[in-house]
PDB file of N, CA and C in Angstrom:
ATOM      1  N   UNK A   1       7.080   0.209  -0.311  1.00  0.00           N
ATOM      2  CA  UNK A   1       6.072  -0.820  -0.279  1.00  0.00           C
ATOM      3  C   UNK A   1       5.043  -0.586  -1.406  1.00  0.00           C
ATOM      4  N   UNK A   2       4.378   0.476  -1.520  1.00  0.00           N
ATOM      5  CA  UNK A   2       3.583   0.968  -2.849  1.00  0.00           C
ATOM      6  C   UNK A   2       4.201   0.572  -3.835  1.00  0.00           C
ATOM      7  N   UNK A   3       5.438   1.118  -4.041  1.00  0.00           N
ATOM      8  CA  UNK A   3       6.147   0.913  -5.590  1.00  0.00           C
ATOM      9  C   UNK A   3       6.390   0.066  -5.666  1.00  0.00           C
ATOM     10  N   UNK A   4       6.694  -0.992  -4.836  1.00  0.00           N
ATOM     11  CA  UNK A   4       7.154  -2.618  -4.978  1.00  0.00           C
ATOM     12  C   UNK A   4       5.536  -3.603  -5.174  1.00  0.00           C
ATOM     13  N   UNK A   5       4.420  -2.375  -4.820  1.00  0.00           N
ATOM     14  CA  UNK A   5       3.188  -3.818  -5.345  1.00  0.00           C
ATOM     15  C   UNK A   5       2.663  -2.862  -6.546  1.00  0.00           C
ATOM     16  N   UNK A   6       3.081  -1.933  -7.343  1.00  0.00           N
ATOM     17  CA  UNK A   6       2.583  -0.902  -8.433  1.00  0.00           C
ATOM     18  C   UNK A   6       3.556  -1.970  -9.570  1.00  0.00           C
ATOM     19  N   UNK A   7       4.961  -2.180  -8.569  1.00  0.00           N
ATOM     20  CA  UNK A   7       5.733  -2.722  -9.660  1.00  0.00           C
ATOM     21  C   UNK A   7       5.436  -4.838  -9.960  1.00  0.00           C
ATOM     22  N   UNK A   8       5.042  -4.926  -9.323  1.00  0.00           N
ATOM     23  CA  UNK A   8       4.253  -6.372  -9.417  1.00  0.00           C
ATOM     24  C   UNK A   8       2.877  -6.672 -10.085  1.00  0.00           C
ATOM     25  N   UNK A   9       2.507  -5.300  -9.940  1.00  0.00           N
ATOM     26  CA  UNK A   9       0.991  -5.849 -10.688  1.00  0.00           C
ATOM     27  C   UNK A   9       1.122  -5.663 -12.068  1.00  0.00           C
ATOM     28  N   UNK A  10       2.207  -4.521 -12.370  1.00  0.00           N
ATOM     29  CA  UNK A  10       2.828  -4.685 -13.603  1.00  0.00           C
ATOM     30  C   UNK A  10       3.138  -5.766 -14.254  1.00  0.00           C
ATOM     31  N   UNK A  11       4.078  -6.151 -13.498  1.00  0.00           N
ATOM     32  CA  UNK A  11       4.448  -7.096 -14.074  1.00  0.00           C
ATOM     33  C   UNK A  11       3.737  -8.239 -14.672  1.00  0.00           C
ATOM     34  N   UNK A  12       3.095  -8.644 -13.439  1.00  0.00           N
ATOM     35  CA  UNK A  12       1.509  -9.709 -14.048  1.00  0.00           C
ATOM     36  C   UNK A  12       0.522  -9.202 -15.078  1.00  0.00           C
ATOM     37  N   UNK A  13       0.041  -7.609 -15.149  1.00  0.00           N
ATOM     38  CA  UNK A  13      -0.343  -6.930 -15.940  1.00  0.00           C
ATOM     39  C   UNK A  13      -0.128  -6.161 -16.982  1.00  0.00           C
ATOM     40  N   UNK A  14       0.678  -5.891 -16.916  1.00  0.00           N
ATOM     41  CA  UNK A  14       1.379  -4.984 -18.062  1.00  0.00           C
ATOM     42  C   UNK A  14       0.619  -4.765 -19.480  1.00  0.00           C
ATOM     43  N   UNK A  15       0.618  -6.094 -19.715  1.00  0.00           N
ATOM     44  CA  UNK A  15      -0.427  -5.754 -21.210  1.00  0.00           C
ATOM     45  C   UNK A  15      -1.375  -5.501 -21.102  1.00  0.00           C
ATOM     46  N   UNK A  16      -2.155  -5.247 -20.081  1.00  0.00           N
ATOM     47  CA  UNK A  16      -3.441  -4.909 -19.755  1.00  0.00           C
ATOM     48  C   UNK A  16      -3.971  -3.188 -19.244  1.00  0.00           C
ATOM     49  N   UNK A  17      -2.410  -2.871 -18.673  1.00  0.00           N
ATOM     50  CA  UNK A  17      -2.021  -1.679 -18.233  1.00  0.00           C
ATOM     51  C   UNK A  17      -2.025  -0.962 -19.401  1.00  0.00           C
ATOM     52  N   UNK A  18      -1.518  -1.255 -20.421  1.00  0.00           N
ATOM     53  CA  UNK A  18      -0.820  -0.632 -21.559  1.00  0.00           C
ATOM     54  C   UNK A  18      -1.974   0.116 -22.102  1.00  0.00           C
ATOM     55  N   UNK A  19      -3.479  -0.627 -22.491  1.00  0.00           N
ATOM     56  CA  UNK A  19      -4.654  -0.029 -22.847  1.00  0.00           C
ATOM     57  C   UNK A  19      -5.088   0.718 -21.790  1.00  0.00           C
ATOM     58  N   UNK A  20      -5.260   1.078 -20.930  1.00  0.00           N
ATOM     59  CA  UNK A  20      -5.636   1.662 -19.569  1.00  0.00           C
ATOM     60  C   UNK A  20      -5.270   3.353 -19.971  1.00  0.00           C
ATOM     61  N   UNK A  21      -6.340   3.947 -20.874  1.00  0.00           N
ATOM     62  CA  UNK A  21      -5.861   5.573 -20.530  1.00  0.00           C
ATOM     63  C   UNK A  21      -5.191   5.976 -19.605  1.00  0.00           C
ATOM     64  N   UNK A  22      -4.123   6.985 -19.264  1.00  0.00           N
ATOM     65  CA  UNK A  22      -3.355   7.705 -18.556  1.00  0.00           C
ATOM     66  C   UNK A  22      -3.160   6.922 -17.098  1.00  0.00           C
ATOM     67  N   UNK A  23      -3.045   5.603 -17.094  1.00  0.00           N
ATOM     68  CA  UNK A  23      -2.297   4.711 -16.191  1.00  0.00           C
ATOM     69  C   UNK A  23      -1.113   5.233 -15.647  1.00  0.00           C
ATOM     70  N   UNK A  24      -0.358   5.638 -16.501  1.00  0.00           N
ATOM     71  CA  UNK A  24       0.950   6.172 -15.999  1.00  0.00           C
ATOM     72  C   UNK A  24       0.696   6.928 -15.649  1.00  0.00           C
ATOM     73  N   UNK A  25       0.329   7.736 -16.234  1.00  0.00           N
ATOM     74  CA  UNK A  25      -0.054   9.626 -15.730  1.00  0.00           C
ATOM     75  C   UNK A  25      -0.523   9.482 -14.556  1.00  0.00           C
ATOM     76  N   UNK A  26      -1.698   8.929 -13.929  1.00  0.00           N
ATOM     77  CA  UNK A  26      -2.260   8.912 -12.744  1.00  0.00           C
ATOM     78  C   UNK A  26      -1.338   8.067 -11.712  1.00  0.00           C
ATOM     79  N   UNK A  27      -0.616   7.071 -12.006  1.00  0.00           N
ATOM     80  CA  UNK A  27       0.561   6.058 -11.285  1.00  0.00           C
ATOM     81  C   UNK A  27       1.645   7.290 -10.570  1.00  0.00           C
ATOM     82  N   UNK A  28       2.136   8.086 -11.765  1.00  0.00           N
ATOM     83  CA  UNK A  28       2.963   9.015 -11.781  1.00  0.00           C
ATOM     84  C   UNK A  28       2.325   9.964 -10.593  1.00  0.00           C
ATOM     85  N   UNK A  29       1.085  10.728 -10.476  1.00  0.00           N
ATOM     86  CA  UNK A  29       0.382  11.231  -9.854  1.00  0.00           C
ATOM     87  C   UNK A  29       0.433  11.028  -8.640  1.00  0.00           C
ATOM     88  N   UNK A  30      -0.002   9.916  -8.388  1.00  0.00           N
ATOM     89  CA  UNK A  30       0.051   9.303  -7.363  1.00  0.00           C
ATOM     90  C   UNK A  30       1.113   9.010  -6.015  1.00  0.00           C
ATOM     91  N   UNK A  31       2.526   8.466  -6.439  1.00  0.00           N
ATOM     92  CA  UNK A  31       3.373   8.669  -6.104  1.00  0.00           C
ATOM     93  C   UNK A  31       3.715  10.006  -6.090  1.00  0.00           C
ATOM     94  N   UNK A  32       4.075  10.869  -6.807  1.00  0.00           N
ATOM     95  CA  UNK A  32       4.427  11.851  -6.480  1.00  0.00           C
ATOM     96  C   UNK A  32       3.153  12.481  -5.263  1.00  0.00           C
ATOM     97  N   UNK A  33       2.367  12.198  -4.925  1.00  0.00           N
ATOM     98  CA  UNK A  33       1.654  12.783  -4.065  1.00  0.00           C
ATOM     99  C   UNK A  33       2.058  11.744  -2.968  1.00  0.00           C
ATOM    100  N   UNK A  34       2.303  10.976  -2.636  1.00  0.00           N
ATOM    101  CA  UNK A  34       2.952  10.036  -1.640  1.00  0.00           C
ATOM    102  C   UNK A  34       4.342  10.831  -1.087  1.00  0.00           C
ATOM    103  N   UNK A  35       5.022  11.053  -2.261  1.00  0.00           N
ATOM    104  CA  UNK A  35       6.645  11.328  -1.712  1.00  0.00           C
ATOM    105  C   UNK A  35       7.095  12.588  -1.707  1.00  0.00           C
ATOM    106  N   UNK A  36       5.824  14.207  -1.844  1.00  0.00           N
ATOM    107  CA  UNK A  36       6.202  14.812  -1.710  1.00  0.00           C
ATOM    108  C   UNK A  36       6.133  15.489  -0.481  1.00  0.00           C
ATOM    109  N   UNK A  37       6.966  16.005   0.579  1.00  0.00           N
ATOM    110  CA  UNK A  37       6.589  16.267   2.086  1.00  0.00           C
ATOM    111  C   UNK A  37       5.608  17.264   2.233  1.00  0.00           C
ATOM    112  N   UNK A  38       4.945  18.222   1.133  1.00  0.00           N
ATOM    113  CA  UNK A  38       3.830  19.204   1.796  1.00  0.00           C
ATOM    114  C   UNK A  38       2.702  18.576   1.585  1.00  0.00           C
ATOM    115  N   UNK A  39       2.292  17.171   0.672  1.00  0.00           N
ATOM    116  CA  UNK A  39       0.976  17.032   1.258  1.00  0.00           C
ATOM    117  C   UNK A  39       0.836  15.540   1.899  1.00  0.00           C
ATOM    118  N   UNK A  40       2.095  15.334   2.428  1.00  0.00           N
ATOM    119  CA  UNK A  40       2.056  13.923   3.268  1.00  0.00           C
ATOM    120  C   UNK A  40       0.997  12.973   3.096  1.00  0.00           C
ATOM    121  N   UNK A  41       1.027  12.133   1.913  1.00  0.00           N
ATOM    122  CA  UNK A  41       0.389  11.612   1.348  1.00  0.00           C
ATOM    123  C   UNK A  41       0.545  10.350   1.870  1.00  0.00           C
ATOM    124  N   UNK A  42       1.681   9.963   2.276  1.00  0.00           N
ATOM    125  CA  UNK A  42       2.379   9.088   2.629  1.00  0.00           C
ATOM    126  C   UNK A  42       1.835   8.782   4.528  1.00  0.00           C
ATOM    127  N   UNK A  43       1.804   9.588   5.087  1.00  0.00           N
ATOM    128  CA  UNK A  43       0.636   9.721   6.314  1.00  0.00           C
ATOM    129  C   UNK A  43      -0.355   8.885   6.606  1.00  0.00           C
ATOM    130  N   UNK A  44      -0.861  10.033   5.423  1.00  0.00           N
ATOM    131  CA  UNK A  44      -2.340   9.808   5.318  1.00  0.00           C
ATOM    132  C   UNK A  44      -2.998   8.600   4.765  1.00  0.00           C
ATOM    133  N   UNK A  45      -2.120   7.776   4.193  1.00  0.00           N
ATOM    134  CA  UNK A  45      -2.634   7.018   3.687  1.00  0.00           C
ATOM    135  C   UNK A  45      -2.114   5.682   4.905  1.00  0.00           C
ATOM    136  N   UNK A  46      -1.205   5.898   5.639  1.00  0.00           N
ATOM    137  CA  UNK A  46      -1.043   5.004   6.734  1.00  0.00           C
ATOM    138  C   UNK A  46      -1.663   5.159   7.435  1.00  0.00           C
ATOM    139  N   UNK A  47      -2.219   6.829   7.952  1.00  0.00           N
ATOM    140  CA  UNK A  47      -3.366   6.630   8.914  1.00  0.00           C
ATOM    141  C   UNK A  47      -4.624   6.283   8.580  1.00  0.00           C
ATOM    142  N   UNK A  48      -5.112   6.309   7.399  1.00  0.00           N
ATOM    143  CA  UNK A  48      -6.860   6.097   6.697  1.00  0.00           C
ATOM    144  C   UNK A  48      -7.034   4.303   6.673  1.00  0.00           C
ATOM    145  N   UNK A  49      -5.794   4.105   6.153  1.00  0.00           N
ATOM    146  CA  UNK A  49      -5.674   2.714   5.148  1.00  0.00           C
ATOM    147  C   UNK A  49      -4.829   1.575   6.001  1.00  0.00           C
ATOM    148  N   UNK A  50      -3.522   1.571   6.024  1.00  0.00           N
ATOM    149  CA  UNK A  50      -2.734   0.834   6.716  1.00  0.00           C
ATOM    150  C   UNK A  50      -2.983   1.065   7.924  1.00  0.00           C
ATOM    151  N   UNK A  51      -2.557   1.058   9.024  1.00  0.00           N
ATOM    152  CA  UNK A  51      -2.916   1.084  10.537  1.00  0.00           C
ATOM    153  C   UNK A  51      -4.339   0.369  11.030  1.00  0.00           C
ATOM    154  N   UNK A  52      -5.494   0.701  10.425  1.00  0.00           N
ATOM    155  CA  UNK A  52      -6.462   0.344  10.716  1.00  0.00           C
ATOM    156  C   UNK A  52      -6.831  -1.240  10.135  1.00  0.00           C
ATOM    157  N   UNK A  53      -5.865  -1.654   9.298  1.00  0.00           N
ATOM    158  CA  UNK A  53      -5.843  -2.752   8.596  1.00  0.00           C
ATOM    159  C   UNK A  53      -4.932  -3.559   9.361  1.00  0.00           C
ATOM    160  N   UNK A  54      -3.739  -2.699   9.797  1.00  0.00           N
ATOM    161  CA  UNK A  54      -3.036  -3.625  10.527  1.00  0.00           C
ATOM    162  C   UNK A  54      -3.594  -4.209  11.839  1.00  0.00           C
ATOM    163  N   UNK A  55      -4.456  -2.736  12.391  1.00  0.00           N
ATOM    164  CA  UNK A  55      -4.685  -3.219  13.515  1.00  0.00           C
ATOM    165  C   UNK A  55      -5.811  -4.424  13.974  1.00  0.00           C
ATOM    166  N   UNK A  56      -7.029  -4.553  13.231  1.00  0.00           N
ATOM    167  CA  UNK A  56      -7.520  -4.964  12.726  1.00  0.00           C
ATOM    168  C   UNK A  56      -7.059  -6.829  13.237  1.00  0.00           C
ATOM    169  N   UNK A  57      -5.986  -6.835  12.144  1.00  0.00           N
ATOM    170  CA  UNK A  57      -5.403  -8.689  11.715  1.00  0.00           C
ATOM    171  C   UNK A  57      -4.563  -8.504  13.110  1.00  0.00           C
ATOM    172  N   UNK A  58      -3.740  -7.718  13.926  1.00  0.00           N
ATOM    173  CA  UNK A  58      -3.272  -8.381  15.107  1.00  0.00           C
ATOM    174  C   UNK A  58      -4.068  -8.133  16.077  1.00  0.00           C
ATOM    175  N   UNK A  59      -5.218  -7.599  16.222  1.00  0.00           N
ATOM    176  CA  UNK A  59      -6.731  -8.136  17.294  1.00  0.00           C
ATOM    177  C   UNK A  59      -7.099  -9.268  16.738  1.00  0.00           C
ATOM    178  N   UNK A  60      -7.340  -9.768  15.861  1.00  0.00           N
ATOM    179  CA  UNK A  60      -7.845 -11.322  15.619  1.00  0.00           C
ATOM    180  C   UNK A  60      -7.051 -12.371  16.326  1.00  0.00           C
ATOM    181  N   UNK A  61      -5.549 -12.347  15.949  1.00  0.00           N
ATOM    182  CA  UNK A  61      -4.913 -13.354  16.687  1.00  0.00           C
ATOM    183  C   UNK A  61      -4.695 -13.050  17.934  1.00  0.00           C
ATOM    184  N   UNK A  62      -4.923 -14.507  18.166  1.00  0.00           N
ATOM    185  CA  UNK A  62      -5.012 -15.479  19.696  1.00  0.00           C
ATOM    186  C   UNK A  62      -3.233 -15.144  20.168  1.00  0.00           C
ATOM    187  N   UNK A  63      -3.809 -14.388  21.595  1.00  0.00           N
ATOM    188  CA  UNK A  63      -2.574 -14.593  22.526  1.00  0.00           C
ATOM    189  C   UNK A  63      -1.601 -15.513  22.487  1.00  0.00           C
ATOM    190  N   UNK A  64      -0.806 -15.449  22.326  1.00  0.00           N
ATOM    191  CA  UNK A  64      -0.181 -17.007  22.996  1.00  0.00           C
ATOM    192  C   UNK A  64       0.831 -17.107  24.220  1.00  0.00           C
ATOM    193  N   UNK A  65       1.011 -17.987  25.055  1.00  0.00           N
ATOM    194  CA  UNK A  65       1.322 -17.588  26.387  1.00  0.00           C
ATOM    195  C   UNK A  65       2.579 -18.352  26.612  1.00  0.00           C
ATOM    196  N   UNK A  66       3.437 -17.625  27.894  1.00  0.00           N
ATOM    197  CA  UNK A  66       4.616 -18.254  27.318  1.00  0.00           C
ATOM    198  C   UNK A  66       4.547 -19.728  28.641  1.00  0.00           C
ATOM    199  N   UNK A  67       4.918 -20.693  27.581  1.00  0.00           N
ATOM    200  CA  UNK A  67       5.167 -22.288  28.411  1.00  0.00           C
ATOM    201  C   UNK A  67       6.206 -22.298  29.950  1.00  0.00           C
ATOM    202  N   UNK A  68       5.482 -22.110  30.981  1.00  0.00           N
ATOM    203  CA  UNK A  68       6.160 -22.514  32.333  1.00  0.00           C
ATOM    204  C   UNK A  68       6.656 -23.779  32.317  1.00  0.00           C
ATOM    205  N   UNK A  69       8.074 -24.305  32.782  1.00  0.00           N
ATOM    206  CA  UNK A  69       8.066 -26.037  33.264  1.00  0.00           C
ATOM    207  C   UNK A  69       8.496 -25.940  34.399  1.00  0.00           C
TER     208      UNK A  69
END
């Protein structure tokens, strides 16, 4: 999911990326701190970031109940 929106903003960005000191280097960084298993980056960033975001948007929506006839 990361690498598929790292690889989209690229795409829309790219030439903009290109001037961006050590973009890659830190991109590179990054992921590798996501996908390596001793500092479960990949976790942590579902428990800080995602989860609380998810949980968040499905408390907003309205129940919906199922139709008796």
């Amino acid at each position: 999911c990361i690498f598929g929106f790292f690889n989209t903003i690229e795409y829309f960005t790219g030439f903009l990326l290109y001037w961006i000191p050590f973009y890659y280097v830190f991109k590179l960084a990054f992921l590798a701190w996501l996908m390596i298993p001793h500092f479960s980056g990949a976790h942590v960033l579902y428990l800080k970031f995602i989860s609380p975001a998810y949980r968040s948007i499905i408390s907003k929506q309205p129940v919906q109940q199922a139709k008796s006839d």
